[in-house]
N, C-alpha and C. Protein backbone atom coordinates (compact mmCIF):
# COMPACT_ATOMS: atom_id res chain seq x y z
N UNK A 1 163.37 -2.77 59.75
CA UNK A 1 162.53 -1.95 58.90
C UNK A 1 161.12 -1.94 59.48
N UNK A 2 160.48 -0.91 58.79
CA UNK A 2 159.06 -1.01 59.39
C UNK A 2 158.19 -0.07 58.84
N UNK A 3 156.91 0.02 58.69
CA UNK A 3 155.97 0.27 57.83
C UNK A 3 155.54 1.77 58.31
N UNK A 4 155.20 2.96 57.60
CA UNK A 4 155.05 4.48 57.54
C UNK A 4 153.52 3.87 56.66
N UNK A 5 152.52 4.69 57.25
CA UNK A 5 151.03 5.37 57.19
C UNK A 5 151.11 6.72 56.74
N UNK A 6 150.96 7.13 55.46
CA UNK A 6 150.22 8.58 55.34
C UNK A 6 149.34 8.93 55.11
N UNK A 7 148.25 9.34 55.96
CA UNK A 7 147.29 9.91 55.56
C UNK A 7 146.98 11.34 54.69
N UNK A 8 146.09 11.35 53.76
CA UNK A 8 145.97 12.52 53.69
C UNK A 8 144.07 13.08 52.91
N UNK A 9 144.10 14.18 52.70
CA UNK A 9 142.76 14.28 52.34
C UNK A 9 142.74 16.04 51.77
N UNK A 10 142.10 16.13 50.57
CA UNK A 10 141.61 17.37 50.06
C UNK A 10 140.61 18.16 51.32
N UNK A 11 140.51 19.06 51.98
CA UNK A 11 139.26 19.49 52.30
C UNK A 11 138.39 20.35 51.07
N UNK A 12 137.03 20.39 51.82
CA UNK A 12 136.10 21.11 50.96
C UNK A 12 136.39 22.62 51.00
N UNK A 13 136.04 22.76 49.85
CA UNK A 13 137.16 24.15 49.79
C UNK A 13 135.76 25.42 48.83
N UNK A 14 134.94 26.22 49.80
CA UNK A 14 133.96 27.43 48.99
C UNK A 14 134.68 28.74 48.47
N UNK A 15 133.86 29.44 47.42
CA UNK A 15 134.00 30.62 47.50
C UNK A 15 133.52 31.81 48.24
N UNK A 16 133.43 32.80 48.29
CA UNK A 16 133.12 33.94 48.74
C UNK A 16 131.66 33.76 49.01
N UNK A 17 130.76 33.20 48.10
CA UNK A 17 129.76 33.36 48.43
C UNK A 17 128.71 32.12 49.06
N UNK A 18 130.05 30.98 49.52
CA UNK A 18 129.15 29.73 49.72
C UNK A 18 129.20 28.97 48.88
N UNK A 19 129.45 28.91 47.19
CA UNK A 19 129.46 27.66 46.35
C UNK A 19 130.74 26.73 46.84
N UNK A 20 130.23 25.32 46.94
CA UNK A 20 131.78 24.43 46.59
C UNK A 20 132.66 24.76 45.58
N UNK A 21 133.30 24.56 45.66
CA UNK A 21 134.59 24.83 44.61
C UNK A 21 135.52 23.75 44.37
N UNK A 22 135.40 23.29 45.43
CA UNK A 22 136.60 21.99 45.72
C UNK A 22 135.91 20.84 46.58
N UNK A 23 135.13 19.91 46.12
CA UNK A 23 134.67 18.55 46.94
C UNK A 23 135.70 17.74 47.66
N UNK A 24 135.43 17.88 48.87
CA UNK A 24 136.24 16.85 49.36
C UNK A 24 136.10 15.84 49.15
N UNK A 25 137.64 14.99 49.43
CA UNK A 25 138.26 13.85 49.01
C UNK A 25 138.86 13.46 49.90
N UNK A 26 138.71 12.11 50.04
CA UNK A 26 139.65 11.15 50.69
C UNK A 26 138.92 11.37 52.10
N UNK A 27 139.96 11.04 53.31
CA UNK A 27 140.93 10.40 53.54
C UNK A 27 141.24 9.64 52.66
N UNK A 28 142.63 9.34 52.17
CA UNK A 28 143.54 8.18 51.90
C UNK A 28 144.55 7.66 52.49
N UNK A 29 144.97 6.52 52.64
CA UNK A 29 146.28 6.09 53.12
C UNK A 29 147.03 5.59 52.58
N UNK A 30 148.12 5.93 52.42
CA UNK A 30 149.33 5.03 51.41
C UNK A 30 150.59 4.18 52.44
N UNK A 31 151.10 3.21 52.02
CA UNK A 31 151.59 2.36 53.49
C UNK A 31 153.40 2.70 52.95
N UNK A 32 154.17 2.69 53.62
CA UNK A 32 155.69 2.77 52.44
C UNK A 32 156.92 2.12 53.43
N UNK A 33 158.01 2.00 53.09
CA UNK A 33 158.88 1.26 53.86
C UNK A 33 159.47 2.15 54.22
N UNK A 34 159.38 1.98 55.18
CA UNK A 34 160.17 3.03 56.24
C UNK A 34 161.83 2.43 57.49
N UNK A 35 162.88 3.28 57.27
CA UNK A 35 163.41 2.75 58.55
C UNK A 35 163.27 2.79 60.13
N UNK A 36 163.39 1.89 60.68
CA UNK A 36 163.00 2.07 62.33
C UNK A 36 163.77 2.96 63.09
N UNK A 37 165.32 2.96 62.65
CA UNK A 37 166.16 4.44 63.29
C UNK A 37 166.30 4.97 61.77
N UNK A 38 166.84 6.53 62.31
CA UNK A 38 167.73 7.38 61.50
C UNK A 38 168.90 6.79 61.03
N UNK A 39 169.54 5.48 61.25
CA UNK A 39 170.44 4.47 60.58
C UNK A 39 170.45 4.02 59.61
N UNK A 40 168.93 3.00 59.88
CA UNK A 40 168.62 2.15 59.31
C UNK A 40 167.88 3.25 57.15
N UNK A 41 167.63 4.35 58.18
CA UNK A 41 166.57 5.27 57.21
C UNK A 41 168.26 5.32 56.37
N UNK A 42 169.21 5.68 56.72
CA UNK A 42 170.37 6.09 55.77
C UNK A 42 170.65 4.89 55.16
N UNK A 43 170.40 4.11 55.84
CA UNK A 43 171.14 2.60 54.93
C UNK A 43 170.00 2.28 53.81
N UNK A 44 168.24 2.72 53.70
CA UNK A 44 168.21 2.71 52.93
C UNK A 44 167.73 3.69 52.14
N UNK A 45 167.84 5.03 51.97
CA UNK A 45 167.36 6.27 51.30
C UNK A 45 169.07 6.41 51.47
N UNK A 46 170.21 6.71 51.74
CA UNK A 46 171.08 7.34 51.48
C UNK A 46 170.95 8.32 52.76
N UNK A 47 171.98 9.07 53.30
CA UNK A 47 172.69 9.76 53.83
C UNK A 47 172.17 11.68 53.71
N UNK A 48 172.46 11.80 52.21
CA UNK A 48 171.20 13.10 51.60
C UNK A 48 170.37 13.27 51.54
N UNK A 49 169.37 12.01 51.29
CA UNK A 49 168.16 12.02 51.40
C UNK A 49 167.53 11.98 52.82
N UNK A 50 167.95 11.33 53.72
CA UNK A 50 167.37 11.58 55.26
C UNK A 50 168.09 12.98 56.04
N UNK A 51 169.30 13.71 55.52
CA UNK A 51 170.01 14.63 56.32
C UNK A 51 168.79 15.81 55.29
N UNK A 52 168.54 15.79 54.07
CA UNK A 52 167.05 16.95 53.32
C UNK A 52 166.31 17.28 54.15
N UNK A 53 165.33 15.51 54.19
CA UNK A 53 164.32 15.73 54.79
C UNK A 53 164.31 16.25 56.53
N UNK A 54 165.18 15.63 56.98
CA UNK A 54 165.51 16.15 58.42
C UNK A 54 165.46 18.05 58.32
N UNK A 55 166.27 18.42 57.55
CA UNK A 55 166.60 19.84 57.07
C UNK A 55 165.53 20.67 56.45
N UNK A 56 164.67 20.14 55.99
CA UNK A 56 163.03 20.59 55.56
C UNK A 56 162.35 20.75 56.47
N UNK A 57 162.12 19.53 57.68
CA UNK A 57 161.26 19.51 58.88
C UNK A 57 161.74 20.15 59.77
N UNK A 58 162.82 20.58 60.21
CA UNK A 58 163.45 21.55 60.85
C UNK A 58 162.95 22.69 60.78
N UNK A 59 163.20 22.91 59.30
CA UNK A 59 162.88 24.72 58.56
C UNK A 59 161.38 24.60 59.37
N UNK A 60 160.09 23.81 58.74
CA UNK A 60 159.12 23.96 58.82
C UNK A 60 158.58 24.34 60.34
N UNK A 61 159.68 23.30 61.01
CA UNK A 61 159.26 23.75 62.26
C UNK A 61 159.58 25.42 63.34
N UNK A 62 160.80 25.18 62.59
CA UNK A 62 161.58 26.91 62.95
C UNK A 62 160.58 28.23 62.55
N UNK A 63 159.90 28.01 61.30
CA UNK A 63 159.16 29.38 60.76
C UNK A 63 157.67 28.84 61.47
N UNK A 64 157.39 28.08 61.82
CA UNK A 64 156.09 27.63 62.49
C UNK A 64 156.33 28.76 63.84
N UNK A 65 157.49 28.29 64.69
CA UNK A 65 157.73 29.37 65.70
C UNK A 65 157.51 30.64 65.96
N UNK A 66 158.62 31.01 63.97
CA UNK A 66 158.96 32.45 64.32
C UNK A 66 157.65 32.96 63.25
N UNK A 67 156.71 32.64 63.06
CA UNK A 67 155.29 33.08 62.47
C UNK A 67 154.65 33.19 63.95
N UNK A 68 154.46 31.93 64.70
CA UNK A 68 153.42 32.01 66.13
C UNK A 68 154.18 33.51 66.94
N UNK A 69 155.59 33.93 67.19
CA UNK A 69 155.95 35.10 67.99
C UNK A 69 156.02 36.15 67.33
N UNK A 70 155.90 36.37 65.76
CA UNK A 70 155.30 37.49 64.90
C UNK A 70 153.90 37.84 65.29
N UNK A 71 153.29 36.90 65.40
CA UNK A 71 151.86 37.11 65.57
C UNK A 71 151.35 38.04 66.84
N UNK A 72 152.11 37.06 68.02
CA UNK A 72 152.64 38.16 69.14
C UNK A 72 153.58 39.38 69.81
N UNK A 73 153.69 39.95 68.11
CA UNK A 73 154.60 41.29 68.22
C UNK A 73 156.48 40.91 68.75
N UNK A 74 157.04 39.61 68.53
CA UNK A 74 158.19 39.28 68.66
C UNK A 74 158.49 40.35 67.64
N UNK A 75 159.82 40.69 68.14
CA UNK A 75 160.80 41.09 66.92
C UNK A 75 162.00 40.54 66.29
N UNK A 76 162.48 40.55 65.44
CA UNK A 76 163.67 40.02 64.62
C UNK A 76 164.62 39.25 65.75
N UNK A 77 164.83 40.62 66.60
CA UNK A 77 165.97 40.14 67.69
C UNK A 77 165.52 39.18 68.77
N UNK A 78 164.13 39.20 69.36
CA UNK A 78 163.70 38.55 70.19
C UNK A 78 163.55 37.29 69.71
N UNK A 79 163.03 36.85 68.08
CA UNK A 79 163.05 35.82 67.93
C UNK A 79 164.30 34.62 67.42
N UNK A 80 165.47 35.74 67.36
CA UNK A 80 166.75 35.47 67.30
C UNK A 80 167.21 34.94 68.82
N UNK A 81 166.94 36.04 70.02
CA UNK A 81 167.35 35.07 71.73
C UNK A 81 166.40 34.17 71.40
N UNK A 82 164.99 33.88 71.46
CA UNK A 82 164.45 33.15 71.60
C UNK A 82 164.67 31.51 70.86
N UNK A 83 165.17 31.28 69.76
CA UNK A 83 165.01 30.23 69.05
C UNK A 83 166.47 29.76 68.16
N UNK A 84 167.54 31.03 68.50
CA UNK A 84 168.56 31.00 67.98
C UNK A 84 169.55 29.41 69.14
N UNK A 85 169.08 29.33 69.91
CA UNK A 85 170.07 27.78 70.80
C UNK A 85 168.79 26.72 70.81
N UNK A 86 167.65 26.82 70.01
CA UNK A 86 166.54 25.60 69.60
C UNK A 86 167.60 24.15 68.90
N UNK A 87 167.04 23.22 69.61
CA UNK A 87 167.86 22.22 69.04
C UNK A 87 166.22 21.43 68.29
N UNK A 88 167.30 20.39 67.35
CA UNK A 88 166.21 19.92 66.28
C UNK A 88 165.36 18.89 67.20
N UNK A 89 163.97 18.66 66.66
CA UNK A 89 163.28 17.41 67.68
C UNK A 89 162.87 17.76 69.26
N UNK A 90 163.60 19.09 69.69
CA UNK A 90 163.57 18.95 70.71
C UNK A 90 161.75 20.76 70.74
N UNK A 91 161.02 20.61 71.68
CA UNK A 91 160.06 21.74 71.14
C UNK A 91 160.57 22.72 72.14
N UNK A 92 160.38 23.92 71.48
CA UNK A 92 160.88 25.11 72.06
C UNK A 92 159.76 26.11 73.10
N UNK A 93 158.66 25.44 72.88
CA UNK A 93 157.19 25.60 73.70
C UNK A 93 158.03 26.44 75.09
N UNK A 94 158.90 25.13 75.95
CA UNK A 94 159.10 25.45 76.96
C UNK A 94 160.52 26.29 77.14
N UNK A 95 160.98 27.06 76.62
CA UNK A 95 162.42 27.41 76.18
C UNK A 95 162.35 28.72 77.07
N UNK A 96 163.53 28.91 78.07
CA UNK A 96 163.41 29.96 78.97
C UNK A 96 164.20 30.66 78.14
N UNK A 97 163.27 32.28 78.34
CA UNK A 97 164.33 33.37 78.17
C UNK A 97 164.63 33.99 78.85
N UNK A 98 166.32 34.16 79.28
CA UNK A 98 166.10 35.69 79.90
C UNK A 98 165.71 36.43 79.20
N UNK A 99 165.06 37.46 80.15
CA UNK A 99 164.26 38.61 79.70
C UNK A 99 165.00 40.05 79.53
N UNK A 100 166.39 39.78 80.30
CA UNK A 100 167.06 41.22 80.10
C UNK A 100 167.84 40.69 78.98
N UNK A 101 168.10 39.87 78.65
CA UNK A 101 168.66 40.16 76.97
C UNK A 101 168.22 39.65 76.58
N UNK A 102 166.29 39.03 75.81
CA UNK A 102 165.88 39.52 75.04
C UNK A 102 165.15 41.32 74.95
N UNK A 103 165.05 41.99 76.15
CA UNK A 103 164.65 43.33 76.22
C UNK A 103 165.63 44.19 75.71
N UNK A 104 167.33 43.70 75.77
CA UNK A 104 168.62 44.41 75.74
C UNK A 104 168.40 44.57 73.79
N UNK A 105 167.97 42.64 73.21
CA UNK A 105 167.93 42.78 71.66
C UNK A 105 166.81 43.52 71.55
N UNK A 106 165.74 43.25 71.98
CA UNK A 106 164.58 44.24 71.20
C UNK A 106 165.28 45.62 71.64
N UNK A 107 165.82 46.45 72.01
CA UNK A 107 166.21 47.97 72.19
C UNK A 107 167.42 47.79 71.21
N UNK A 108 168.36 47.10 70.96
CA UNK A 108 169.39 46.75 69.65
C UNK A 108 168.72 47.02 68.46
N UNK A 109 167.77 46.42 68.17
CA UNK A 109 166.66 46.59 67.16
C UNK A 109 165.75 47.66 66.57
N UNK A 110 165.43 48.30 67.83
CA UNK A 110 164.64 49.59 68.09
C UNK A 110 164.60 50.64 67.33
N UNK A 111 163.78 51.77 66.72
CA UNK A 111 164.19 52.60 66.02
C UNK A 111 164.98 53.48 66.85
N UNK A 112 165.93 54.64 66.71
CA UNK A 112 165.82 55.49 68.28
C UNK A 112 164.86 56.24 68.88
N UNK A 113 164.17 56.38 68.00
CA UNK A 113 162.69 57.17 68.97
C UNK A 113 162.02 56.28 69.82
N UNK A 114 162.51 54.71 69.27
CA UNK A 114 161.54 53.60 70.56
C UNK A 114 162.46 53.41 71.31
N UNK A 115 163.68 53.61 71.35
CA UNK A 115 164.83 53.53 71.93
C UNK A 115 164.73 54.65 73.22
N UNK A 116 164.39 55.34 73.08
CA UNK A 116 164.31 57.14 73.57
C UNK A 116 163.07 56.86 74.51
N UNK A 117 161.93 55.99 74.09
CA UNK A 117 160.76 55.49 74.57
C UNK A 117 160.56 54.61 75.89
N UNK A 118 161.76 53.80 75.34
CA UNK A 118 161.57 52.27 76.29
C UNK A 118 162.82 53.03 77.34
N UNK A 119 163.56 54.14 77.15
CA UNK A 119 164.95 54.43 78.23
C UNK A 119 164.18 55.15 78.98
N UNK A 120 162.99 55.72 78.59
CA UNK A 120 162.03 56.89 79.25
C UNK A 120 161.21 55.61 80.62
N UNK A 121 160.88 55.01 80.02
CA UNK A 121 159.65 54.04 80.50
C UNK A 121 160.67 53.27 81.89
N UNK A 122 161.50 52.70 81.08
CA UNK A 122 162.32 52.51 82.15
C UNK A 122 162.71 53.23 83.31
N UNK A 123 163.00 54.70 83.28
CA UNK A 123 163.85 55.68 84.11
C UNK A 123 162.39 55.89 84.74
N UNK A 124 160.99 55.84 84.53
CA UNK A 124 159.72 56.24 85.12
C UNK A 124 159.54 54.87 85.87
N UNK A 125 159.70 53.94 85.73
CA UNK A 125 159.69 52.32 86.49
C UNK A 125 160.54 52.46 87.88
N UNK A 126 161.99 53.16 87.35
CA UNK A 126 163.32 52.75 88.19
C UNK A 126 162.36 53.94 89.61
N UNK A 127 162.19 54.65 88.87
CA UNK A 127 161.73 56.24 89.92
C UNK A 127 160.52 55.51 91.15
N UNK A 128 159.69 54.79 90.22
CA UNK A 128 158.49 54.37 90.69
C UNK A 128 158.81 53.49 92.43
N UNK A 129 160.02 52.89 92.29
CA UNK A 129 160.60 51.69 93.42
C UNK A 129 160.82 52.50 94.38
């Protein structure tokens, strides 16, 4: 067994025009018993309770992703090649894609007028060589 640190803290939090609203607080730390493996954590929280939380931090980390490649105009499908073979724990930072099938899903996706767009762009590329 072995000992878990959480920190945490309110920030100061204004309105629109500059008043505080919310004084910050803390840092605090609270100390709690923690297990040293994912074993030991089942032997003592139970089996559901560490396979949740595992399953929460996962999620959190998965929409952390597919929010950061929204931001950069990913689409549905791209962030489907992209993060759909992500394993848990492991970061997807460095995760190769091919590029002809995520380009193949984003045109799957496509309306057909962007469809009609990107076959155009292409056939003006292929010409260009």
């Amino acid at each position: 067994m072995e000992k878990l640190t959480v920190q945490a803290n309110v920030p100061e939090k204004k309105d629109a025009a500059g008043n505080v609203i919310q004084v910050a607080i803390g840092p605090f730390s609270v100390t709690v018993d923690n297990g040293a493996t994912a074993e030991e954590q089942i032997k003592m929280f139970g089996d559901k309770a560490v396979k949740s939380n595992a399953d929460d931090a996962w999620t959190i980390a998965i929409q952390s992703a597919m929010r950061s490649g929204m931001k950069k105009g990913e689409t549905q499908q791209s962030l489907q090649a992209r993060l759909g073979s992500a394993k848990m724990g492991i970061s997807n930072k460095g995760v190769k894609i091919d590029p002809i099938q995520a380009y193949l899903a984003m045109f799957q996706g496509a309306t057909p007028e962007k469809q009609k767009e990107m076959l155009k762009e292409l056939q003006t590329k292929a010409a260009a060589k």
